[in-house]
N, C-alpha and C. Protein backbone atom coordinates (compact mmCIF):
# COMPACT_ATOMS: atom_id res chain seq x y z
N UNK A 1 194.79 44.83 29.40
CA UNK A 1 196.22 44.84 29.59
C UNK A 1 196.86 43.88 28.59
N UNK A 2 198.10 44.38 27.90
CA UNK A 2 198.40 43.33 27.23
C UNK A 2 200.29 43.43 27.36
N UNK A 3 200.83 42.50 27.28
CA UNK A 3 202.02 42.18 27.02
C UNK A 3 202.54 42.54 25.86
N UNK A 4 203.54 43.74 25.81
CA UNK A 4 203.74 44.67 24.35
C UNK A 4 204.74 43.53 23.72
N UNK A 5 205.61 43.01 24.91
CA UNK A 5 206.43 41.90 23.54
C UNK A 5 205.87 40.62 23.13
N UNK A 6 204.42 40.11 23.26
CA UNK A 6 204.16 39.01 23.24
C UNK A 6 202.39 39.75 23.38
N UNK A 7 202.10 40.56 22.53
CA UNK A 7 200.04 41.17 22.86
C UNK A 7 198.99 40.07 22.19
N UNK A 8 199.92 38.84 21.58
CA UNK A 8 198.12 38.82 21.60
C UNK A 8 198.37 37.09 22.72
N UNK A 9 199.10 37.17 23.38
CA UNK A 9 199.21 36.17 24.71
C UNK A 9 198.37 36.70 25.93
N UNK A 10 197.62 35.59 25.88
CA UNK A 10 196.27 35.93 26.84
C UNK A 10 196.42 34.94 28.09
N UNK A 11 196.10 35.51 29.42
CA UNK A 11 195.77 34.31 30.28
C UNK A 11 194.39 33.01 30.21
N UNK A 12 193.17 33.96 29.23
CA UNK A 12 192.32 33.15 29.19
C UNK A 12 192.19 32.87 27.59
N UNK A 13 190.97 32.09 27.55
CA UNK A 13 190.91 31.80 25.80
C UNK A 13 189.56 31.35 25.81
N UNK A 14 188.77 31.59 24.41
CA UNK A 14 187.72 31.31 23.88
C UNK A 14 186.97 32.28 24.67
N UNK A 15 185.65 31.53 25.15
CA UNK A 15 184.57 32.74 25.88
C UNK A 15 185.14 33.16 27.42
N UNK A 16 185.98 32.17 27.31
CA UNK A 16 186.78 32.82 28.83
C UNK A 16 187.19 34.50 28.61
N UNK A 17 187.31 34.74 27.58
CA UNK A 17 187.90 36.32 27.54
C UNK A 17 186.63 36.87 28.02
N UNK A 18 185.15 37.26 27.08
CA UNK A 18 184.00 37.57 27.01
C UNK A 18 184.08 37.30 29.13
N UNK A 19 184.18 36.84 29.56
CA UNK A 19 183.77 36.94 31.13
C UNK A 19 184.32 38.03 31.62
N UNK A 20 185.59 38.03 31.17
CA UNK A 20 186.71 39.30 32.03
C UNK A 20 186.73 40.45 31.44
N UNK A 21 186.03 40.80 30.33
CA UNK A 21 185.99 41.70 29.50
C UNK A 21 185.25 43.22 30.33
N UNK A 22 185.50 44.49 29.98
CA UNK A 22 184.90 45.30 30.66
C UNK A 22 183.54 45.13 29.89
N UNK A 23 182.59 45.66 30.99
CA UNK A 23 181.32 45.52 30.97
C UNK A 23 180.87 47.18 31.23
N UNK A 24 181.73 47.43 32.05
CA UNK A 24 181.34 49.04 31.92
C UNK A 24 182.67 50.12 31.72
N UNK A 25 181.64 51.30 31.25
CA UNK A 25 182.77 51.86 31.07
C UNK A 25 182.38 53.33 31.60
N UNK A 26 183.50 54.69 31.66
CA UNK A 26 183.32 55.95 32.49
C UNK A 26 183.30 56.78 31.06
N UNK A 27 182.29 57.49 31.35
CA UNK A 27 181.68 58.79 30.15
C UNK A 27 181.39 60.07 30.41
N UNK A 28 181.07 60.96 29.37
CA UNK A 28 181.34 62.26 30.15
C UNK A 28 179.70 62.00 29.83
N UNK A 29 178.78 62.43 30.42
CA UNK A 29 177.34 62.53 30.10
C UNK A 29 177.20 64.07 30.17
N UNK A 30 177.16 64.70 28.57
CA UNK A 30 177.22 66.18 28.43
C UNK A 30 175.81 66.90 28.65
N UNK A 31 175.09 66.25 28.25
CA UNK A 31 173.51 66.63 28.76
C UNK A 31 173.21 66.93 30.58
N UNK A 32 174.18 66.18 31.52
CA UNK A 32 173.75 66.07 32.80
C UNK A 32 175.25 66.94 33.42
N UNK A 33 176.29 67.49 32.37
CA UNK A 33 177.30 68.20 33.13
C UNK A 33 178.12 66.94 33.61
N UNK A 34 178.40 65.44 33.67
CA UNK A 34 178.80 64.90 34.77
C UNK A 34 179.26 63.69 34.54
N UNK A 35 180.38 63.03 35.62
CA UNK A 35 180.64 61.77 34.78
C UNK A 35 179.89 60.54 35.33
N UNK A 36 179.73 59.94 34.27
CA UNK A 36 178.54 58.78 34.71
C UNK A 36 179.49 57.35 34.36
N UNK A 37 179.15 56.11 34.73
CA UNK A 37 179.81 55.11 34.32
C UNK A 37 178.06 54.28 34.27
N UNK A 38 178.82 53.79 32.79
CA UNK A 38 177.13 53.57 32.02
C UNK A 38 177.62 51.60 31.63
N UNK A 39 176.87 51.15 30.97
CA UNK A 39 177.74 49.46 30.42
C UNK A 39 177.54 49.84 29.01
N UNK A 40 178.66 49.29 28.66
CA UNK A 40 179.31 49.39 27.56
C UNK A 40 178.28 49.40 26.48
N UNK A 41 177.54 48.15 26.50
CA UNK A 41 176.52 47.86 25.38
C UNK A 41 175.51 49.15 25.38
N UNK A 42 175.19 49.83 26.37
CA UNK A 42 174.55 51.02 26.07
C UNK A 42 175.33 51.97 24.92
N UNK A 43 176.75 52.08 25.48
CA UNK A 43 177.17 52.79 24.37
C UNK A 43 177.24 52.53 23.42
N UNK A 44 177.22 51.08 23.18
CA UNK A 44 177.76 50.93 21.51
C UNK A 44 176.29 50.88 21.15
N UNK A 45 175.17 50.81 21.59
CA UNK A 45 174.15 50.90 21.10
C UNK A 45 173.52 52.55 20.48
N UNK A 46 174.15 53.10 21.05
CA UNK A 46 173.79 54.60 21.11
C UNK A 46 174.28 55.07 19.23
N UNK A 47 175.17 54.19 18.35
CA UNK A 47 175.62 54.58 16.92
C UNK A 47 176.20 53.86 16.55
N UNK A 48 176.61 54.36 15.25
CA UNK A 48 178.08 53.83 15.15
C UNK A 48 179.17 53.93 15.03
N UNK A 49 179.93 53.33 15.59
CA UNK A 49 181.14 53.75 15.51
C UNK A 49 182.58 53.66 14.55
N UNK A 50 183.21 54.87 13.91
CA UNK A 50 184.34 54.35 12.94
C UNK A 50 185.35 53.37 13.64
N UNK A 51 185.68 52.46 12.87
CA UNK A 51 186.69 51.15 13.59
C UNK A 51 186.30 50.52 14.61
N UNK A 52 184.81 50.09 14.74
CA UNK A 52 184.44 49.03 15.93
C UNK A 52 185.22 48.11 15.70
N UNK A 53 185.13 47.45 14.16
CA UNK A 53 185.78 46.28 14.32
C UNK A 53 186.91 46.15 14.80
N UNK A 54 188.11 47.04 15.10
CA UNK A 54 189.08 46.92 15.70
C UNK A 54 188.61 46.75 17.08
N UNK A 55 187.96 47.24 17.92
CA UNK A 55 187.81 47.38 19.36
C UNK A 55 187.34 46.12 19.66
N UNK A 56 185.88 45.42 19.22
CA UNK A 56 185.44 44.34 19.92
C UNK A 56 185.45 43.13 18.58
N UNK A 57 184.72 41.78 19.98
CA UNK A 57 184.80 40.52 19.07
C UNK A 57 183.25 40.39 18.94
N UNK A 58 182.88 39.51 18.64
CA UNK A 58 181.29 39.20 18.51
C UNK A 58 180.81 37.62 19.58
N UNK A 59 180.15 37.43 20.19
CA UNK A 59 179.83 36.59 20.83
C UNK A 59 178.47 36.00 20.02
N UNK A 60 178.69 34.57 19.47
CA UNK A 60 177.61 34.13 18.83
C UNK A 60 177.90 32.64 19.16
N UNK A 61 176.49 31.85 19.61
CA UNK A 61 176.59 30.73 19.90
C UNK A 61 177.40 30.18 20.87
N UNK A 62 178.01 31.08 21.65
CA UNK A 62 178.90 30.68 22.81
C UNK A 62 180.49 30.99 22.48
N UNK A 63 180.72 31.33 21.23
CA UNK A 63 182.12 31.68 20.64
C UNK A 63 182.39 33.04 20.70
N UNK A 64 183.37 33.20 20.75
CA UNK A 64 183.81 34.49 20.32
C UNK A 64 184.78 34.90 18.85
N UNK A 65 184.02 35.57 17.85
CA UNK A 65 184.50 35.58 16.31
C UNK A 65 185.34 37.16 16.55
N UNK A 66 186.68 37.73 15.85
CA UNK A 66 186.91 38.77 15.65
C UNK A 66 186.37 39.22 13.92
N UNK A 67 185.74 40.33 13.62
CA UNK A 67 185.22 40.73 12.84
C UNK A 67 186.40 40.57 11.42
N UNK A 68 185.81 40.04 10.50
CA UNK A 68 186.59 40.13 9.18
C UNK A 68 186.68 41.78 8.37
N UNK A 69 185.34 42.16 8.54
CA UNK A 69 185.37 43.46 8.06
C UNK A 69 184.48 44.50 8.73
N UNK A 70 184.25 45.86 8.22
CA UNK A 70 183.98 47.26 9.25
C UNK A 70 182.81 46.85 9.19
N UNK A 71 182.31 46.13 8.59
CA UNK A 71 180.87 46.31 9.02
C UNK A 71 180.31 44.87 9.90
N UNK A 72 179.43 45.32 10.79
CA UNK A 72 179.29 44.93 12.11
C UNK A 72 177.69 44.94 12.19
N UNK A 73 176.86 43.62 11.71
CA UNK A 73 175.81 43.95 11.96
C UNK A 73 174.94 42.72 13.08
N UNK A 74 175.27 43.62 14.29
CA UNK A 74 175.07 42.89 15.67
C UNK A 74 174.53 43.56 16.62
N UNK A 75 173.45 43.22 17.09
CA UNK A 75 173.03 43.95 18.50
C UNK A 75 174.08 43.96 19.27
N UNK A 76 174.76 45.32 20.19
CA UNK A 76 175.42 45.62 20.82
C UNK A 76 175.30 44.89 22.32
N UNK A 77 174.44 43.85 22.49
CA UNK A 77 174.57 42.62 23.58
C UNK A 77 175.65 41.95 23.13
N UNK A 78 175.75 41.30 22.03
CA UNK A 78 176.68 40.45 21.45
C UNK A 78 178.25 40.70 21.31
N UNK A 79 178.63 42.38 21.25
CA UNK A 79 179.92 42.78 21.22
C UNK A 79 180.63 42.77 22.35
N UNK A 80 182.03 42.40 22.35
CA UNK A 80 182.50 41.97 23.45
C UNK A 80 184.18 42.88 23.47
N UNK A 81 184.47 44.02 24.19
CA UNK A 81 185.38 44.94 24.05
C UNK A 81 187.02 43.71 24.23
N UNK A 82 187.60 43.09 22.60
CA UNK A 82 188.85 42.96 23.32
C UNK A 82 189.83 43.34 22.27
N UNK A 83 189.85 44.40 21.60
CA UNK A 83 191.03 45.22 21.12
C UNK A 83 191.68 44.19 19.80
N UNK A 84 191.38 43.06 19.70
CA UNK A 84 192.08 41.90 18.96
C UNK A 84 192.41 42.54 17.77
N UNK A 85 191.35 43.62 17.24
CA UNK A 85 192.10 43.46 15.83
C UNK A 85 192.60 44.98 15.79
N UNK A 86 192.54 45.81 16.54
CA UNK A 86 193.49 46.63 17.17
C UNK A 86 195.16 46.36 17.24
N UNK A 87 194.99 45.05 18.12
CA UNK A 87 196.62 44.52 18.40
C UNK A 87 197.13 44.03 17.00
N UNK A 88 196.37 42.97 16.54
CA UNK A 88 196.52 42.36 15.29
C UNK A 88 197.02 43.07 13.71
N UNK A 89 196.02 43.82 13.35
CA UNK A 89 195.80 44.75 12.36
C UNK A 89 196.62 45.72 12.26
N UNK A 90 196.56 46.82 13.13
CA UNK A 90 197.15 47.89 13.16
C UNK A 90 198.71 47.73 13.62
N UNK A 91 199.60 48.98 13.90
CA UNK A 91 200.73 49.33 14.32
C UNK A 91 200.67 49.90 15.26
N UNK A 92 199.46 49.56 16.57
CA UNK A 92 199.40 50.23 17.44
C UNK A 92 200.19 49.69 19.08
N UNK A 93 200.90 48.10 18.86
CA UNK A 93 202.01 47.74 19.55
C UNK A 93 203.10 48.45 19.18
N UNK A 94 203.44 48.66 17.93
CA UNK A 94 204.80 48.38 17.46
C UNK A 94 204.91 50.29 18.02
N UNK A 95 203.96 50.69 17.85
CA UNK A 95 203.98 52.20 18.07
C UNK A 95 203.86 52.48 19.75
N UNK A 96 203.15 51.84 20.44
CA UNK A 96 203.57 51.98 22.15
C UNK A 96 204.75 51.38 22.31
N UNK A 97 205.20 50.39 21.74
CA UNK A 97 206.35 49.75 22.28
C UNK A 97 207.77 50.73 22.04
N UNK A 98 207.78 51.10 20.88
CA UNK A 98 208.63 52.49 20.84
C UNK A 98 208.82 53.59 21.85
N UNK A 99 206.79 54.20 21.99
CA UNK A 99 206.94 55.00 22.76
C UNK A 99 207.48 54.88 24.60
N UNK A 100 206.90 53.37 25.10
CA UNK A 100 207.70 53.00 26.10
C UNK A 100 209.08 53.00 26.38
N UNK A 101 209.63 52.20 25.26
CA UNK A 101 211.35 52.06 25.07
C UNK A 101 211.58 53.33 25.64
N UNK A 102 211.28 54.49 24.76
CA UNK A 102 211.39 55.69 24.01
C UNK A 102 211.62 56.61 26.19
N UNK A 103 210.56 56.13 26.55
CA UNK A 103 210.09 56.70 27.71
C UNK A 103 211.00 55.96 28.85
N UNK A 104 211.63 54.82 29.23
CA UNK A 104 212.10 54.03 29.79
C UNK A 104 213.60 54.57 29.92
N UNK A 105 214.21 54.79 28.70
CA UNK A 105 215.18 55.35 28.64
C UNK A 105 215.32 57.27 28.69
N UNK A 106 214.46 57.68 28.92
CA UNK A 106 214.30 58.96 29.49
C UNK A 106 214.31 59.07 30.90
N UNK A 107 213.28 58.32 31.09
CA UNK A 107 213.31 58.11 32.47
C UNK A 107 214.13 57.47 33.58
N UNK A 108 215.62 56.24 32.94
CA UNK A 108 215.88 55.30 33.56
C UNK A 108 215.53 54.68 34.10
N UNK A 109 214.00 54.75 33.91
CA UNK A 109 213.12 53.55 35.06
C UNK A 109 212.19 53.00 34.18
N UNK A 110 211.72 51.69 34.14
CA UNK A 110 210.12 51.52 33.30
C UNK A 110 209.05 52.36 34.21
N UNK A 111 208.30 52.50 32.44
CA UNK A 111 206.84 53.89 33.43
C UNK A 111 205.52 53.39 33.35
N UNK A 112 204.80 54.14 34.10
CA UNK A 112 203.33 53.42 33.98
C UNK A 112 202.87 54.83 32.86
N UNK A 113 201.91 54.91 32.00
CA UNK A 113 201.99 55.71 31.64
C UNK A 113 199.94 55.16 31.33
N UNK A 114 199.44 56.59 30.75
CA UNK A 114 198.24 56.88 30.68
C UNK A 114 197.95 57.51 29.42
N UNK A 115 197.21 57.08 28.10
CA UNK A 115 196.84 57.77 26.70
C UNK A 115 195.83 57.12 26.43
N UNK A 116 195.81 57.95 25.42
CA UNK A 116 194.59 57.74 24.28
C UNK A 116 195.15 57.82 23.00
N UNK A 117 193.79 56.50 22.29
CA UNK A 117 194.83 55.98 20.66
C UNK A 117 193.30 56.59 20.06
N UNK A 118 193.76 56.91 18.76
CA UNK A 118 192.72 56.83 17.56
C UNK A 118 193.44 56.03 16.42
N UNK A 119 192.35 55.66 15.79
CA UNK A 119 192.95 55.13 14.39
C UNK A 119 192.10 55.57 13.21
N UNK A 120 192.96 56.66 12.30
CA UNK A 120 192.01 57.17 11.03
C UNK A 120 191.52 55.81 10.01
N UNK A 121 190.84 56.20 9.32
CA UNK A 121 189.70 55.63 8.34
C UNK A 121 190.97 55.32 7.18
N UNK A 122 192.01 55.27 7.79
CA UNK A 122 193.29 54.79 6.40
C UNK A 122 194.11 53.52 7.34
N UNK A 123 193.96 53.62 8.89
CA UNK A 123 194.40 52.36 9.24
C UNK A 123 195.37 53.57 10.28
N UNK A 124 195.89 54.44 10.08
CA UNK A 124 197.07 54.96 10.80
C UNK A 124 196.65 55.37 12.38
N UNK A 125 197.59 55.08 13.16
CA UNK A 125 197.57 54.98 14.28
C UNK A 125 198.29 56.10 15.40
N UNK A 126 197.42 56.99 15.96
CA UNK A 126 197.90 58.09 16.47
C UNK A 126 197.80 57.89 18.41
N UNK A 127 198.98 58.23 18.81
CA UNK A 127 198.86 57.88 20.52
C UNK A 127 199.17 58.98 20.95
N UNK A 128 198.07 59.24 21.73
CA UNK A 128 198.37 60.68 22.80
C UNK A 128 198.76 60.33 24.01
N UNK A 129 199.76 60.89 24.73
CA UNK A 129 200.48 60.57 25.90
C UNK A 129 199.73 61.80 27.13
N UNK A 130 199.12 61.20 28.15
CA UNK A 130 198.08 62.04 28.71
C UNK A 130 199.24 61.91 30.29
N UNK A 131 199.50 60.33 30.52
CA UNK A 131 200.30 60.89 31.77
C UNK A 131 201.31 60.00 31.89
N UNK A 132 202.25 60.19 32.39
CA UNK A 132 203.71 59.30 32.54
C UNK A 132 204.42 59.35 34.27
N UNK A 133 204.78 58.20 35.01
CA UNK A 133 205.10 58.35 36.47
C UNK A 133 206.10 57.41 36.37
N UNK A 134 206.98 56.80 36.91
CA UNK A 134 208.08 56.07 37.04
C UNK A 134 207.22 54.78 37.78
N UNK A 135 207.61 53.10 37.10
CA UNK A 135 206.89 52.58 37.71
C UNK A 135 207.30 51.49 38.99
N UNK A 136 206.73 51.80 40.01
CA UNK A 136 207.21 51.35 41.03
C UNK A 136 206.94 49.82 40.61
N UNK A 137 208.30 49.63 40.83
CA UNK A 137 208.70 47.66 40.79
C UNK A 137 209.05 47.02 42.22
N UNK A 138 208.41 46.31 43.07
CA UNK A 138 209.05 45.70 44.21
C UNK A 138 210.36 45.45 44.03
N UNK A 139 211.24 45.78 45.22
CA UNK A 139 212.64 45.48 45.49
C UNK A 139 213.59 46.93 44.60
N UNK A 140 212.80 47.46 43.67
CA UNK A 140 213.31 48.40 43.23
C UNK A 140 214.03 49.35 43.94
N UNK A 141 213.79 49.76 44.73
CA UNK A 141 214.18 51.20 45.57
C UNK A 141 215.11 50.51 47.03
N UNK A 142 215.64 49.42 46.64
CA UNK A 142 216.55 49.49 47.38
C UNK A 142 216.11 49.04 49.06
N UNK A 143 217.17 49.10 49.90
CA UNK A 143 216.73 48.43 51.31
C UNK A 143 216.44 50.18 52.18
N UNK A 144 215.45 50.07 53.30
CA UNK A 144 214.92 51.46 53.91
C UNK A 144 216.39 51.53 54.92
N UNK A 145 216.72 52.67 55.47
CA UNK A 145 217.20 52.35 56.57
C UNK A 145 216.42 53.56 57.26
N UNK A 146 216.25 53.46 58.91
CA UNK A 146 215.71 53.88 59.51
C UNK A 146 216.67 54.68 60.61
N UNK A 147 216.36 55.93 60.54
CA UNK A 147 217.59 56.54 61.61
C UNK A 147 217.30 56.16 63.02
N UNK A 148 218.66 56.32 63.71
CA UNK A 148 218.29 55.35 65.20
C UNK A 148 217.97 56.66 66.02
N UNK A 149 218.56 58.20 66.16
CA UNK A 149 218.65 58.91 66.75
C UNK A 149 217.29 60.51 67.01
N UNK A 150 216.12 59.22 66.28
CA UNK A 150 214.84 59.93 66.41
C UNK A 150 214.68 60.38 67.75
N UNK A 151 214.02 61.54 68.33
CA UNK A 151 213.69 61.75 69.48
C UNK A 151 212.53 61.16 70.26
N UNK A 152 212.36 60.80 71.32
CA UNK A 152 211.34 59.72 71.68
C UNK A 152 209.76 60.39 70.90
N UNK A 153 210.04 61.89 71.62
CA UNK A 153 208.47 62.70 71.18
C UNK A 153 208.20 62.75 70.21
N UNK A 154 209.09 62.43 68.68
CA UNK A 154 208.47 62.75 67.56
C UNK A 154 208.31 61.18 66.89
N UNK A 155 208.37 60.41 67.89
CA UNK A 155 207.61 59.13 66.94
C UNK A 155 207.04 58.06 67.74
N UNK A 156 207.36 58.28 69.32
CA UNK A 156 206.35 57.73 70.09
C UNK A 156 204.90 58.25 70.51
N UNK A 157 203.59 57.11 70.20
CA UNK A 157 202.52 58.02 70.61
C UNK A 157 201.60 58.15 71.76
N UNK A 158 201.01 58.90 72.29
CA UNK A 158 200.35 59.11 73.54
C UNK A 158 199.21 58.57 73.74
N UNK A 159 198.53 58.04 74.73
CA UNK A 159 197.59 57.75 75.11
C UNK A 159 196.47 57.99 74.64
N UNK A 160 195.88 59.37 73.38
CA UNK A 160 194.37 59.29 72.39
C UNK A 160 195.33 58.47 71.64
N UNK A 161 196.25 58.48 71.29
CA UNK A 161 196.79 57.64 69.64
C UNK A 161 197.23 58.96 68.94
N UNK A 162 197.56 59.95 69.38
CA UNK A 162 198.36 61.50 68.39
C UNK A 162 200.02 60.78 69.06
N UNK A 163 200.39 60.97 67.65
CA UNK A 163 202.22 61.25 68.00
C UNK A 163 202.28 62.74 68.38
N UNK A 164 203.37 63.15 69.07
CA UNK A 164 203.92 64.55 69.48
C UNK A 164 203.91 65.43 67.92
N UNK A 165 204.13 64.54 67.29
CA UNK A 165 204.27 65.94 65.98
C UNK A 165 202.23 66.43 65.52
N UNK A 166 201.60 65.17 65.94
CA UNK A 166 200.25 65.62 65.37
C UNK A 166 199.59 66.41 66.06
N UNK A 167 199.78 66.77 67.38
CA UNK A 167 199.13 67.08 68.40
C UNK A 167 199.12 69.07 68.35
């Protein structure tokens, strides 16, 4: 999670990140039909990948280093998923933060929303918008009121525990 007007403000710092970091992650496992949730380091062990260095940091000696360049030569124990040079590097804030604005004012409400980013082998930064909902904010929606002129049977309940309407 990151703070789009302020992303690379963290609650933790140094190897404190590496603790909170995902450790696993959800995959489609095409060989078994099915979704599996595997740890991460399996996957990154499984190749390689274009733009790791954007995705993770390196854990060496108790530190955590973000990669200077694409090449990454680390046992996949050592990689540690935190987007740093993702946020850093690329235009991939400046490009959600649009698309939020963008969405906020469509919506009149702030949204929670759900995508997927790639970034080509030139640096450019592409966001797919998979799902968008209005996001519920406490105090938002105002005070409930409750009608007084309910009928006893449809909201008092009986002796198993069924209200009149479940029964």
């Amino acid at each position: 999670m990151i703070a789009v007007s302020h992303p690379t403000l963290r609650p933790e710092v140094g190897a404190t990140i590496a603790k909170y970091s995902q450790r696993e992650m959800d995959v489609l496992d095409l060989k078994a039909n099915a979704l599996a949730t595997v740890p991460v380091s399996d996957v990154l062990s499984d190749g390689a990948y274009p733009n790791l260095h954007l995705l993770v940091s390196i854990m060496k000696e108790g530190h955590l280093y973000d990669p200077f360049s694409r090449n990454i030569d680390e046992p996949a124990a050592n990689l540690v998923p935190t987007f740093n040079n993702l946020i850093g590097r690329t235009d991939f804030v400046k490009i959600l933060g649009r698309m939020l604005a963008e969405l906020e004012r469509a919506y009149g409400h702030p949204v929670d929303t759900e995508f997927t980013a790639r970034v080509d082998e030139k640096g450019s930064v592409r966001i797919n918008l998979l799902q968008c909902r209005p996001l519920w904010l406490p105090g938002s929606s105002g005070p409930v009121s409750i009608p007084a002129d309910i009928p006893r049977a449809e909201c008092c309940s009986s002796p198993n525990g069924l209200s009149a309407a479940a029964r």
